[in-house]
Protein backbone atom coordinates (compact mmCIF):
# COMPACT_ATOMS: atom_id res chain seq x y z
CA UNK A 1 -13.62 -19.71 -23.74
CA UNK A 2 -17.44 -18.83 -25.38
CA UNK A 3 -19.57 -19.00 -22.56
CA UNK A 4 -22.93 -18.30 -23.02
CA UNK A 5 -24.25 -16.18 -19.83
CA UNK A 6 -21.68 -14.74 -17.31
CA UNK A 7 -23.10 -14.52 -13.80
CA UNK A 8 -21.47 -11.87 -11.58
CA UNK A 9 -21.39 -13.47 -8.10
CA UNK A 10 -18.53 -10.71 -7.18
CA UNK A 11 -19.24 -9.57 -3.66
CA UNK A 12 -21.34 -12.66 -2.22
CA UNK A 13 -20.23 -15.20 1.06
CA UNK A 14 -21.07 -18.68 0.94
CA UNK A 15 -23.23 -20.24 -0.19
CA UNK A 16 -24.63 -17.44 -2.42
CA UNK A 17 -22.43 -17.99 -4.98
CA UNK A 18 -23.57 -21.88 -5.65
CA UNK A 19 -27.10 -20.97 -5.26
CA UNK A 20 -26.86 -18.27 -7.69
CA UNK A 21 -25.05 -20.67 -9.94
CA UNK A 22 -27.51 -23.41 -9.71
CA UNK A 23 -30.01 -21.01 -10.82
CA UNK A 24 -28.22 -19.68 -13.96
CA UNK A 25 -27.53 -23.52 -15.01
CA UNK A 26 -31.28 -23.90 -15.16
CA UNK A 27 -31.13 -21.29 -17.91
CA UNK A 28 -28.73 -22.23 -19.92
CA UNK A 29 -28.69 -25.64 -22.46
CA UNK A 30 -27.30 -28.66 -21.79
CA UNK A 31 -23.67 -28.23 -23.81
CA UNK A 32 -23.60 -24.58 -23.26
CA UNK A 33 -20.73 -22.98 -21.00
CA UNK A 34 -21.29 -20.68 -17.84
CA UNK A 35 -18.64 -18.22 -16.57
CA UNK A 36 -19.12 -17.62 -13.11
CA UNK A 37 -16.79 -14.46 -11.38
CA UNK A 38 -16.70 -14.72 -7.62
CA UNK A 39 -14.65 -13.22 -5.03
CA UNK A 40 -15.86 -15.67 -2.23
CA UNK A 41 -12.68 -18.16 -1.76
CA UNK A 42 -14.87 -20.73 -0.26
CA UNK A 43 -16.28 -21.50 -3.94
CA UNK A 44 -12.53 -22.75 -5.48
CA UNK A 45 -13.73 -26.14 -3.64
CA UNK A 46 -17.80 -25.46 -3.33
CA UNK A 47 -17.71 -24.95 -7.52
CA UNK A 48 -15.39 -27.63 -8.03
CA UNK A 49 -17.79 -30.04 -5.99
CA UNK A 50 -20.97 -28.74 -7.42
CA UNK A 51 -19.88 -29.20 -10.75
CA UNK A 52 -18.93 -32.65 -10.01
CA UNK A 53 -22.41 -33.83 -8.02
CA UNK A 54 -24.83 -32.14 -10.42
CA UNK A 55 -23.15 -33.88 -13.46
CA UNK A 56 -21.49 -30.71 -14.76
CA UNK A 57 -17.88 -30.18 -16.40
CA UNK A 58 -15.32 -27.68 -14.90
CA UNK A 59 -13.59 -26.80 -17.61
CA UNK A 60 -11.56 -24.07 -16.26
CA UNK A 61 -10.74 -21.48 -13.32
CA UNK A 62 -8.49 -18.91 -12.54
CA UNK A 63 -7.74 -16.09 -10.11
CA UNK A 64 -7.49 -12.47 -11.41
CA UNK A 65 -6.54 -10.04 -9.33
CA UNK A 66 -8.65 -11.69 -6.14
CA UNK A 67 -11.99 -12.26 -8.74
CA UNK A 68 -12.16 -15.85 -9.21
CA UNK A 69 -13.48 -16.91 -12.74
CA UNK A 70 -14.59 -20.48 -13.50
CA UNK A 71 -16.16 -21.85 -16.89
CA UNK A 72 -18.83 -24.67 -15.96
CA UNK A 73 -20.29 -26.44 -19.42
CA UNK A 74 -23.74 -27.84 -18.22
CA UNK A 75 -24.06 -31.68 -18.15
């Protein structure tokens, strides 16, 4: 997947990992993909819903080794 920024939200509880996610969508293009790692489990469902509200496209997430990894393409 080419994402364009990779934001490192490893290590953060709820709701850090959204906030810091909002805040990397604002710099990034519309179009352009953002690969978020978190090890928060909370943000399986808080990403997923995020994505959805602000207009955004999941495109894909996986767990690796306890780091999840989603790819968010900005709407």
């Amino acid at each position: 997947m080419n994402s364009i920024k990779v934001l490192d939200a490893k290590g953060l509880a709820c709701p850090m990992p959204i906030v810091r996610t909002k805040k990397a969508m604002e710099e990034i293009e519309i179009g352009q993909i953002l690969e978020v790692h978190t090890t928060d489990k909370g943000a399986k469902n808080d990403l997923t819903a995020w994505s959805k509200s602000g207009g955004h496209e999941l495109l894909k997430q996986e767990d690796e080794n306890g780091v999840l990894k989603f790819w968010i393409k900005k709407g």
